[in-house]
ModelCIF file with pLDDT and N, C-alpha, C, O atoms, coordinates in Angstrom:
data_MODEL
#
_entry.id   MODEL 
#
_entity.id                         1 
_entity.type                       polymer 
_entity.pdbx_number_of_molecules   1 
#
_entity_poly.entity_id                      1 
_entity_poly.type                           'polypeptide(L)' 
_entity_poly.nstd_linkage                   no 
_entity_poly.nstd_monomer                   no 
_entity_poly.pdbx_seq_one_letter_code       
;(UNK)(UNK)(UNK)(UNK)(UNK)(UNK)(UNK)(UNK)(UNK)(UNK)(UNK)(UNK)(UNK)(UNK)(UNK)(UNK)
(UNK)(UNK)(UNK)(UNK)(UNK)(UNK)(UNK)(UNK)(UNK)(UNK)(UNK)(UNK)(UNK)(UNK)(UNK)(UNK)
(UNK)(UNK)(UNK)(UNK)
;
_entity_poly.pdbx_seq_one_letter_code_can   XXXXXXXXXXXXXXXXXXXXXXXXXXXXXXXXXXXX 
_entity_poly.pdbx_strand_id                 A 
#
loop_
_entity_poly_seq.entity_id 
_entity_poly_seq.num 
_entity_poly_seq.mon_id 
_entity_poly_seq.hetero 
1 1  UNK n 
1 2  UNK n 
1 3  UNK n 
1 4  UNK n 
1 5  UNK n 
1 6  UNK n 
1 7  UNK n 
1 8  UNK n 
1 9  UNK n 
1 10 UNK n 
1 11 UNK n 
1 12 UNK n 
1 13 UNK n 
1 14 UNK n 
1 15 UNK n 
1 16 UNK n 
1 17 UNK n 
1 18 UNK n 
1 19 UNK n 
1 20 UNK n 
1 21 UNK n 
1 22 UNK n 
1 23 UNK n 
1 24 UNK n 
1 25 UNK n 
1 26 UNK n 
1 27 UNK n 
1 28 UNK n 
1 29 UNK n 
1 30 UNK n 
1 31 UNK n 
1 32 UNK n 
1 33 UNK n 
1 34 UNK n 
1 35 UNK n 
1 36 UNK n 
#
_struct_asym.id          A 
_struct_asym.entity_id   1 
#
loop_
_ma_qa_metric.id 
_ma_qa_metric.mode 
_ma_qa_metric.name 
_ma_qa_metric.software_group_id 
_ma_qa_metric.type 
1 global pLDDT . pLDDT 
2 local  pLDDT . pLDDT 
#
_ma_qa_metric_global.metric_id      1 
_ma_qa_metric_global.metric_value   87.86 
_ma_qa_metric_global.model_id       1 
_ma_qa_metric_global.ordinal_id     1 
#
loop_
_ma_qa_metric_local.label_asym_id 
_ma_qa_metric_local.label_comp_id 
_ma_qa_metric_local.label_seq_id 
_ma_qa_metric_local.metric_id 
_ma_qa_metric_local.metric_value 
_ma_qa_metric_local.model_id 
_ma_qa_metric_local.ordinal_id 
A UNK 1  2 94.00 1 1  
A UNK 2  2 93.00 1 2  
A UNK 3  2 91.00 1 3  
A UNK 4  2 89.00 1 4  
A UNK 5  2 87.00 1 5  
A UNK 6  2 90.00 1 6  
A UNK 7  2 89.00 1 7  
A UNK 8  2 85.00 1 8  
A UNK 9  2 89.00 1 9  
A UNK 10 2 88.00 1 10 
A UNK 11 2 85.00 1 11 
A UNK 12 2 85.00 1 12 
A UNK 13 2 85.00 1 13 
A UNK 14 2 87.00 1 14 
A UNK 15 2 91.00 1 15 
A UNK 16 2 90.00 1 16 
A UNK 17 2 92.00 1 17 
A UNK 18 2 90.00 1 18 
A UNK 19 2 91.00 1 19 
A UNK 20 2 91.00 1 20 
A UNK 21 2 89.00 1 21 
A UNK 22 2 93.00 1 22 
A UNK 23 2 90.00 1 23 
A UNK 24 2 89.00 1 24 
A UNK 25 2 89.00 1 25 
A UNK 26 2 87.00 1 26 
A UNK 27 2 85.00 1 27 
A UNK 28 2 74.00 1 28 
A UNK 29 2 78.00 1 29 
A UNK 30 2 85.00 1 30 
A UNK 31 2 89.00 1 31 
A UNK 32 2 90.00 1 32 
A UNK 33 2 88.00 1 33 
A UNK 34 2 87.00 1 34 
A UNK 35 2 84.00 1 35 
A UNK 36 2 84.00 1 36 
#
loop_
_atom_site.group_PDB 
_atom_site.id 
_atom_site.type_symbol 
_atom_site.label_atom_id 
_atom_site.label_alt_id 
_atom_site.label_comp_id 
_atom_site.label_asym_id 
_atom_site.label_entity_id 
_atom_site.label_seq_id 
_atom_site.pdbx_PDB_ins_code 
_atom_site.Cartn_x 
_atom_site.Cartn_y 
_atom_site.Cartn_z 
_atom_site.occupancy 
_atom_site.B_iso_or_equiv 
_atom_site.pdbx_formal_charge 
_atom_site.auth_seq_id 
_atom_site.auth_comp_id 
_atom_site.auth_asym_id 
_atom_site.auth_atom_id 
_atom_site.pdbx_PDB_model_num 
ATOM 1   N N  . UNK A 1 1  ? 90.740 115.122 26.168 1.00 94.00 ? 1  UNK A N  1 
ATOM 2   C CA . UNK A 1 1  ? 90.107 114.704 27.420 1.00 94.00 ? 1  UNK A CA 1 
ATOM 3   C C  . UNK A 1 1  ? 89.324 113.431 27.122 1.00 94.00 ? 1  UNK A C  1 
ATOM 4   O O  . UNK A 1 1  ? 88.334 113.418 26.391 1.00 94.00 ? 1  UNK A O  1 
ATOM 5   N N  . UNK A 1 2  ? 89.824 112.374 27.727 1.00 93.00 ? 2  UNK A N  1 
ATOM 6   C CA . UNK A 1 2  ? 88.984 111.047 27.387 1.00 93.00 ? 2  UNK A CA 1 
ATOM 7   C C  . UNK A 1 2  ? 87.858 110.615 28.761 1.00 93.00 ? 2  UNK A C  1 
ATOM 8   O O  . UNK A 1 2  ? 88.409 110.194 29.778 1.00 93.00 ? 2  UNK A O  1 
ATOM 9   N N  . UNK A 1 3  ? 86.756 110.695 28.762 1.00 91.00 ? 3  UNK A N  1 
ATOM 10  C CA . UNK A 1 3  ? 86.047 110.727 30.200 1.00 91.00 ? 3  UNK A CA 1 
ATOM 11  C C  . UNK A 1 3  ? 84.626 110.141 30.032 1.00 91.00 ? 3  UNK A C  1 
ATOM 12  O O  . UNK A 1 3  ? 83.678 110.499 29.333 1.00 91.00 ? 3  UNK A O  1 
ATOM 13  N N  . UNK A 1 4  ? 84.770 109.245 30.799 1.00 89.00 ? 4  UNK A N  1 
ATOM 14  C CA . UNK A 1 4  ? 83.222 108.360 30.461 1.00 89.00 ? 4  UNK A CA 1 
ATOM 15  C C  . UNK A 1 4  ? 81.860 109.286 30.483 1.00 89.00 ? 4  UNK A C  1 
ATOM 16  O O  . UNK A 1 4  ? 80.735 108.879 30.190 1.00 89.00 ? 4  UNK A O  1 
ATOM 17  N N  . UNK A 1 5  ? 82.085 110.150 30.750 1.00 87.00 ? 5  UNK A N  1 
ATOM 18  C CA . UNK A 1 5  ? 81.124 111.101 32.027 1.00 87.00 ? 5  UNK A CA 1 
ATOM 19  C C  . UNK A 1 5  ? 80.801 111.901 30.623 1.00 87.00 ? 5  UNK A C  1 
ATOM 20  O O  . UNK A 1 5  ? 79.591 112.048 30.454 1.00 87.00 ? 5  UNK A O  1 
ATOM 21  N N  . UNK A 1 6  ? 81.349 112.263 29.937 1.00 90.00 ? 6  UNK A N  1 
ATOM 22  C CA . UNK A 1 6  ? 81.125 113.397 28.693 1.00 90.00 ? 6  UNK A CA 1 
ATOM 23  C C  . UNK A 1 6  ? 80.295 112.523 27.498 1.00 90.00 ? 6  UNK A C  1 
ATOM 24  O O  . UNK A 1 6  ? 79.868 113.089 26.492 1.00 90.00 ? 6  UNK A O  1 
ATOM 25  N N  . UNK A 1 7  ? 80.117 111.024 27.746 1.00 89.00 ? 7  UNK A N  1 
ATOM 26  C CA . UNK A 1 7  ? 79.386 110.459 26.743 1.00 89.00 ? 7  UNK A CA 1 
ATOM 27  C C  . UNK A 1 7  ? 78.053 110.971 26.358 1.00 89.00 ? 7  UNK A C  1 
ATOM 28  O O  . UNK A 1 7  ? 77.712 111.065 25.179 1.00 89.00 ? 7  UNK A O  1 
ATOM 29  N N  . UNK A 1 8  ? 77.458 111.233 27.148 1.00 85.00 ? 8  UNK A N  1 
ATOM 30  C CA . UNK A 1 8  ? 76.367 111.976 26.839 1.00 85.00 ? 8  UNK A CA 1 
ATOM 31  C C  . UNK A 1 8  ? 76.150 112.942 26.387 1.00 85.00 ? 8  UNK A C  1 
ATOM 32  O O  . UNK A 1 8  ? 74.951 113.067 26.134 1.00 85.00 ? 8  UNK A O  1 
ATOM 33  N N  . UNK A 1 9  ? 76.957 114.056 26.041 1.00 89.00 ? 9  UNK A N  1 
ATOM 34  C CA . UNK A 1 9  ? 77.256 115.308 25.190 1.00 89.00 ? 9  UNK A CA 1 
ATOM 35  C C  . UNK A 1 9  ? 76.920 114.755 24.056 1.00 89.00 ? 9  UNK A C  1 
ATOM 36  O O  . UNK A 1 9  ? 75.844 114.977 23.502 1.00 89.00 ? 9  UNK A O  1 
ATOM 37  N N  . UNK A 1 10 ? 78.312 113.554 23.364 1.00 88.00 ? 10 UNK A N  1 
ATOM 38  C CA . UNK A 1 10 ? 78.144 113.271 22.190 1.00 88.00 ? 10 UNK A CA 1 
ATOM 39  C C  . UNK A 1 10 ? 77.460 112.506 22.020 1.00 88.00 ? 10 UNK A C  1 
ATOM 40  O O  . UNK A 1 10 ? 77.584 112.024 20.894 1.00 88.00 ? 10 UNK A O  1 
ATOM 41  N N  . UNK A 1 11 ? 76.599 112.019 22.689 1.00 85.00 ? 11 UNK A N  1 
ATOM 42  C CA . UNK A 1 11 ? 75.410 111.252 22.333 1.00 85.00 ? 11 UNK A CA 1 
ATOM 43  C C  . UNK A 1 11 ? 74.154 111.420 21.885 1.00 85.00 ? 11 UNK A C  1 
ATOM 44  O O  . UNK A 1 11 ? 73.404 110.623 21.321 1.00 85.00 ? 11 UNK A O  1 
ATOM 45  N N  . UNK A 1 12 ? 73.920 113.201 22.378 1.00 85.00 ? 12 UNK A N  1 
ATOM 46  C CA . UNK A 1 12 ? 72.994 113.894 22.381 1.00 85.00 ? 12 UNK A CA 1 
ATOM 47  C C  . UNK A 1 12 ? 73.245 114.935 20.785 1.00 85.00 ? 12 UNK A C  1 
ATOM 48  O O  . UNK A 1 12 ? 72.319 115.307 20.064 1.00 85.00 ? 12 UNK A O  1 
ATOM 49  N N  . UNK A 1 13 ? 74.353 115.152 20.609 1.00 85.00 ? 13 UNK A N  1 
ATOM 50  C CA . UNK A 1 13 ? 74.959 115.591 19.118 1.00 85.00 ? 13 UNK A CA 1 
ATOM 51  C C  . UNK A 1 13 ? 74.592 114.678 17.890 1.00 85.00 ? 13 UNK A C  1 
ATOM 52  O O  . UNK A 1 13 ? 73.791 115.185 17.105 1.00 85.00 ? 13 UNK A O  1 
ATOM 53  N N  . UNK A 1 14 ? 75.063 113.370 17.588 1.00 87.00 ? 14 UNK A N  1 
ATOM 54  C CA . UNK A 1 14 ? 74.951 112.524 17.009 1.00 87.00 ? 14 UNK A CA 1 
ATOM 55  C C  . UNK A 1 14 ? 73.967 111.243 17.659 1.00 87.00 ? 14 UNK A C  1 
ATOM 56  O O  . UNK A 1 14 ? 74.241 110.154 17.154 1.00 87.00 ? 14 UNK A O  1 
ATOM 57  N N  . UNK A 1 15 ? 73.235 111.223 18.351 1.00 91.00 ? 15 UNK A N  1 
ATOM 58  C CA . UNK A 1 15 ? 72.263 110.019 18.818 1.00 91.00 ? 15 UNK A CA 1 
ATOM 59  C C  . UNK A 1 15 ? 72.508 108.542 17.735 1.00 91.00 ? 15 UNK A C  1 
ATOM 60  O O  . UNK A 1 15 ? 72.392 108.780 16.533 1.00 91.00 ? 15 UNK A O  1 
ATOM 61  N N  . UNK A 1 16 ? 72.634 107.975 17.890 1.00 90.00 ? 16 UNK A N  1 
ATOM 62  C CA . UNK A 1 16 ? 72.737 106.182 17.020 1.00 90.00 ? 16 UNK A CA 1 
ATOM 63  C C  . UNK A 1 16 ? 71.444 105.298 17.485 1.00 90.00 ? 16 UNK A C  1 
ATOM 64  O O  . UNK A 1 16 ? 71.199 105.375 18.689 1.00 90.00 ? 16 UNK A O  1 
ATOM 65  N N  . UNK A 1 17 ? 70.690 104.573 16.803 1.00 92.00 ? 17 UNK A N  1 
ATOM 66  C CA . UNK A 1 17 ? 69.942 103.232 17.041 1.00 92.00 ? 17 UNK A CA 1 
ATOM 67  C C  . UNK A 1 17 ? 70.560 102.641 16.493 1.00 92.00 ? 17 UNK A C  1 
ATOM 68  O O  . UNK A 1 17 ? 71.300 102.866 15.536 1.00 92.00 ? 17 UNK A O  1 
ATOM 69  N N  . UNK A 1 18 ? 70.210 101.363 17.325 1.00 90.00 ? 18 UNK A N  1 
ATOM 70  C CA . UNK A 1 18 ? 70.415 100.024 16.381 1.00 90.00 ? 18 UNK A CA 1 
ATOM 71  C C  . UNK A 1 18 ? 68.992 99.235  15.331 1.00 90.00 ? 18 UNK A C  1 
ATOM 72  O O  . UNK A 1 18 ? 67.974 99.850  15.013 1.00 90.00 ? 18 UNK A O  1 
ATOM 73  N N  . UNK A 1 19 ? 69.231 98.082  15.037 1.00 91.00 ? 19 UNK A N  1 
ATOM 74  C CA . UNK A 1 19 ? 67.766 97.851  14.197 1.00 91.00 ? 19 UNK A CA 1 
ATOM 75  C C  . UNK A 1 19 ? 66.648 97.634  15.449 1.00 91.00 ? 19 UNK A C  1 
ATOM 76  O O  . UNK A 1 19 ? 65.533 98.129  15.617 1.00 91.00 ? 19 UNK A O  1 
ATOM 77  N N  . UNK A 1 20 ? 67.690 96.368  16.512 1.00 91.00 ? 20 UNK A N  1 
ATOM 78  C CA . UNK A 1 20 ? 66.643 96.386  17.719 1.00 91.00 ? 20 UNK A CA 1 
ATOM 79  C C  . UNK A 1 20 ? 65.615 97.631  18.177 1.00 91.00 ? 20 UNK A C  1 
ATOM 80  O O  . UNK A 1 20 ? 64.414 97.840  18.008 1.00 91.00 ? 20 UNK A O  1 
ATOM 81  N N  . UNK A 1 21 ? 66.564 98.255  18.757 1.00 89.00 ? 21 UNK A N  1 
ATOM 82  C CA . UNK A 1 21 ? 66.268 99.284  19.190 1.00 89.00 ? 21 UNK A CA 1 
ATOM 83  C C  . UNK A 1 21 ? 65.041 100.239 18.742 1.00 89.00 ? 21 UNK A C  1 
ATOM 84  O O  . UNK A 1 21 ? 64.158 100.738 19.439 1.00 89.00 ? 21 UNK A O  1 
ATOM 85  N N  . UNK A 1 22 ? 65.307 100.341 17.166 1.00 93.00 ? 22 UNK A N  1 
ATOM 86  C CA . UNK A 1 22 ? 64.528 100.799 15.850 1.00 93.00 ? 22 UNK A CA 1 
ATOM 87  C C  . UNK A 1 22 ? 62.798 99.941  16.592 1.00 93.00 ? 22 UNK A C  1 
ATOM 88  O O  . UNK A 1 22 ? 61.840 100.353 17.248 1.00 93.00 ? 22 UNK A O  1 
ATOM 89  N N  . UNK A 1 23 ? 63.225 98.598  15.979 1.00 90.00 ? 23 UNK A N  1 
ATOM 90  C CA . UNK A 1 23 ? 62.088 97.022  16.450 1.00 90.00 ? 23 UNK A CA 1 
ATOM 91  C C  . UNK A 1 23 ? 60.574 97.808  17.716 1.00 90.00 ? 23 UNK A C  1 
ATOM 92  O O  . UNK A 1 23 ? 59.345 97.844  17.777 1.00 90.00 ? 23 UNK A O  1 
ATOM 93  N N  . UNK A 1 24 ? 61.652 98.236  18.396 1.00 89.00 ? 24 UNK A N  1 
ATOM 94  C CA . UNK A 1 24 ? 60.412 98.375  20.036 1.00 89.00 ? 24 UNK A CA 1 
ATOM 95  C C  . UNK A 1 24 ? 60.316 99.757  20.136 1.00 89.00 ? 24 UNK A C  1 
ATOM 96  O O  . UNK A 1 24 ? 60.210 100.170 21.291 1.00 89.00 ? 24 UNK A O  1 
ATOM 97  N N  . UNK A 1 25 ? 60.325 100.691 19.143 1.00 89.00 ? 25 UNK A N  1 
ATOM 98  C CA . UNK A 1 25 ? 60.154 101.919 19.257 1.00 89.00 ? 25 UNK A CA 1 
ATOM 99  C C  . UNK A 1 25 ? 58.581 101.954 19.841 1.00 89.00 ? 25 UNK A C  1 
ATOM 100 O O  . UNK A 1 25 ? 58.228 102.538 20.866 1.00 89.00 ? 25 UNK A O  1 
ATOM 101 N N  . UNK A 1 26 ? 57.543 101.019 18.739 1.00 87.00 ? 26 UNK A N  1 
ATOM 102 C CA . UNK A 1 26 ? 55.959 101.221 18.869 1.00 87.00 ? 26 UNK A CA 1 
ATOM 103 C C  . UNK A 1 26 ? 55.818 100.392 20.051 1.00 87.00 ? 26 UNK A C  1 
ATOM 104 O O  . UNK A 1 26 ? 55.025 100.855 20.870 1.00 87.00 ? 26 UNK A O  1 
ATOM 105 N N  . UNK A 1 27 ? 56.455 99.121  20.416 1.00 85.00 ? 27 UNK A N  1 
ATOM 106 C CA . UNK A 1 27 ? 55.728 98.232  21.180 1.00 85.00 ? 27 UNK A CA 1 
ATOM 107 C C  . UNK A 1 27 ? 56.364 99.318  22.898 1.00 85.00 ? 27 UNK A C  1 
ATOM 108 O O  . UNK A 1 27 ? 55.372 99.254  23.624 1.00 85.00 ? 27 UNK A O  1 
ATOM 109 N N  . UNK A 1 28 ? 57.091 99.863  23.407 1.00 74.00 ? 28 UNK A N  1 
ATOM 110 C CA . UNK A 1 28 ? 56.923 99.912  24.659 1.00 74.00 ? 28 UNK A CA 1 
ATOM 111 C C  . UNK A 1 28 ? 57.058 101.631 24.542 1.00 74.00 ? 28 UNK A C  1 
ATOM 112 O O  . UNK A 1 28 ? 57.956 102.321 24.060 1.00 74.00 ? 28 UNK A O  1 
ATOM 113 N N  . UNK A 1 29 ? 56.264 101.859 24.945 1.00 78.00 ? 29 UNK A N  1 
ATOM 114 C CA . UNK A 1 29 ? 56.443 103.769 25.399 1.00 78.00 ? 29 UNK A CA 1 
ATOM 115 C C  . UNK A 1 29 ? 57.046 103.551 26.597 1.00 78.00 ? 29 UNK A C  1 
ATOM 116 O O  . UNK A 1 29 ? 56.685 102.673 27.381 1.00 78.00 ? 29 UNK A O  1 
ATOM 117 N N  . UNK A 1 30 ? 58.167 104.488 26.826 1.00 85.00 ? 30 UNK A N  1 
ATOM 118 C CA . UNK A 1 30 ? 59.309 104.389 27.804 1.00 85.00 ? 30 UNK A CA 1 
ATOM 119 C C  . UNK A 1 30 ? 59.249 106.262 27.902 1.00 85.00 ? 30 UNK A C  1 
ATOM 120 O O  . UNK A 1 30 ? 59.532 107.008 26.964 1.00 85.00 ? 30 UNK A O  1 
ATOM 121 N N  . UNK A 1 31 ? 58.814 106.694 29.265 1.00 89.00 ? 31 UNK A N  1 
ATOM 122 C CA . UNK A 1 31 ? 59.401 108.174 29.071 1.00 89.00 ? 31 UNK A CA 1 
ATOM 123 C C  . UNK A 1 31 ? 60.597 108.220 29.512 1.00 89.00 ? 31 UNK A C  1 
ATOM 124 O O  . UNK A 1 31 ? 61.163 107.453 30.291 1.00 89.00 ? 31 UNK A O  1 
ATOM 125 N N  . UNK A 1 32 ? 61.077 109.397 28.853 1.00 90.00 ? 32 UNK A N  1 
ATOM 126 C CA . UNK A 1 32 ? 62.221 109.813 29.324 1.00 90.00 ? 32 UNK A CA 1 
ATOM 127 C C  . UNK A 1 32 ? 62.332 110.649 30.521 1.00 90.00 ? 32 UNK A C  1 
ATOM 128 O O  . UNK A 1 32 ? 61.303 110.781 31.184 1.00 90.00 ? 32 UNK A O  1 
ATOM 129 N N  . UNK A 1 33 ? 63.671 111.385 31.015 1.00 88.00 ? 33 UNK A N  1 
ATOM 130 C CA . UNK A 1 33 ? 63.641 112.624 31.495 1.00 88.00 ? 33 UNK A CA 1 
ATOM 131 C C  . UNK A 1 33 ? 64.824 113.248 31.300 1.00 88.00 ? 33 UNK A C  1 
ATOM 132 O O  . UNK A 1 33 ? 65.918 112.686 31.333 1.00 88.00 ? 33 UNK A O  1 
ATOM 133 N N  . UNK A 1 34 ? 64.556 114.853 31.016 1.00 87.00 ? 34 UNK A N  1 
ATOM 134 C CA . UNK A 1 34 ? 65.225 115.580 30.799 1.00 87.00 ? 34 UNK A CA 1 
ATOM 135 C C  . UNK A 1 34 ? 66.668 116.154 31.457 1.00 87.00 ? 34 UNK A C  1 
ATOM 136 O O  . UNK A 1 34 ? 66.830 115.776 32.617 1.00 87.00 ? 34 UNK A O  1 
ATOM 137 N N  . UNK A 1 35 ? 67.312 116.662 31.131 1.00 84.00 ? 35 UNK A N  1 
ATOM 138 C CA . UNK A 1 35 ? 68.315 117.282 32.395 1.00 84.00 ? 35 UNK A CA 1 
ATOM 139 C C  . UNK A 1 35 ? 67.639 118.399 33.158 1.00 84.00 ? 35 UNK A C  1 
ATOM 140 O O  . UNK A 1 35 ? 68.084 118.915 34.183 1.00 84.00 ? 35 UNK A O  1 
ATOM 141 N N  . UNK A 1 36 ? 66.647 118.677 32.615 1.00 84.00 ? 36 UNK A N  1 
ATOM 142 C CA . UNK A 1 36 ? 65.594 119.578 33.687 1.00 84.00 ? 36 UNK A CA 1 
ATOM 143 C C  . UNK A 1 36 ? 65.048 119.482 34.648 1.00 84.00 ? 36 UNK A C  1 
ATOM 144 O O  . UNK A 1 36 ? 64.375 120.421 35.072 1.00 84.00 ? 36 UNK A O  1 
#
């Protein structure tokens, strides 16, 4: 099954940063939200 829609399963299994990404961890608090 190839489906854009399921990216988030495996995203949530294996999560990836990049270095950027890594970079602005401290400088911006960003909340999230849950599937809750």
């Amino acid at each position: 099954i190839i489906d854009s829609s399921l990216e988030d399963i495996t995203y949530v299994l294996k999560p990836t940063f990049t270095a950027q990404h890594i970079a602005q961890l401290d400088k911006q608090a960003k909340l999230s939200r849950a599937y809750d």
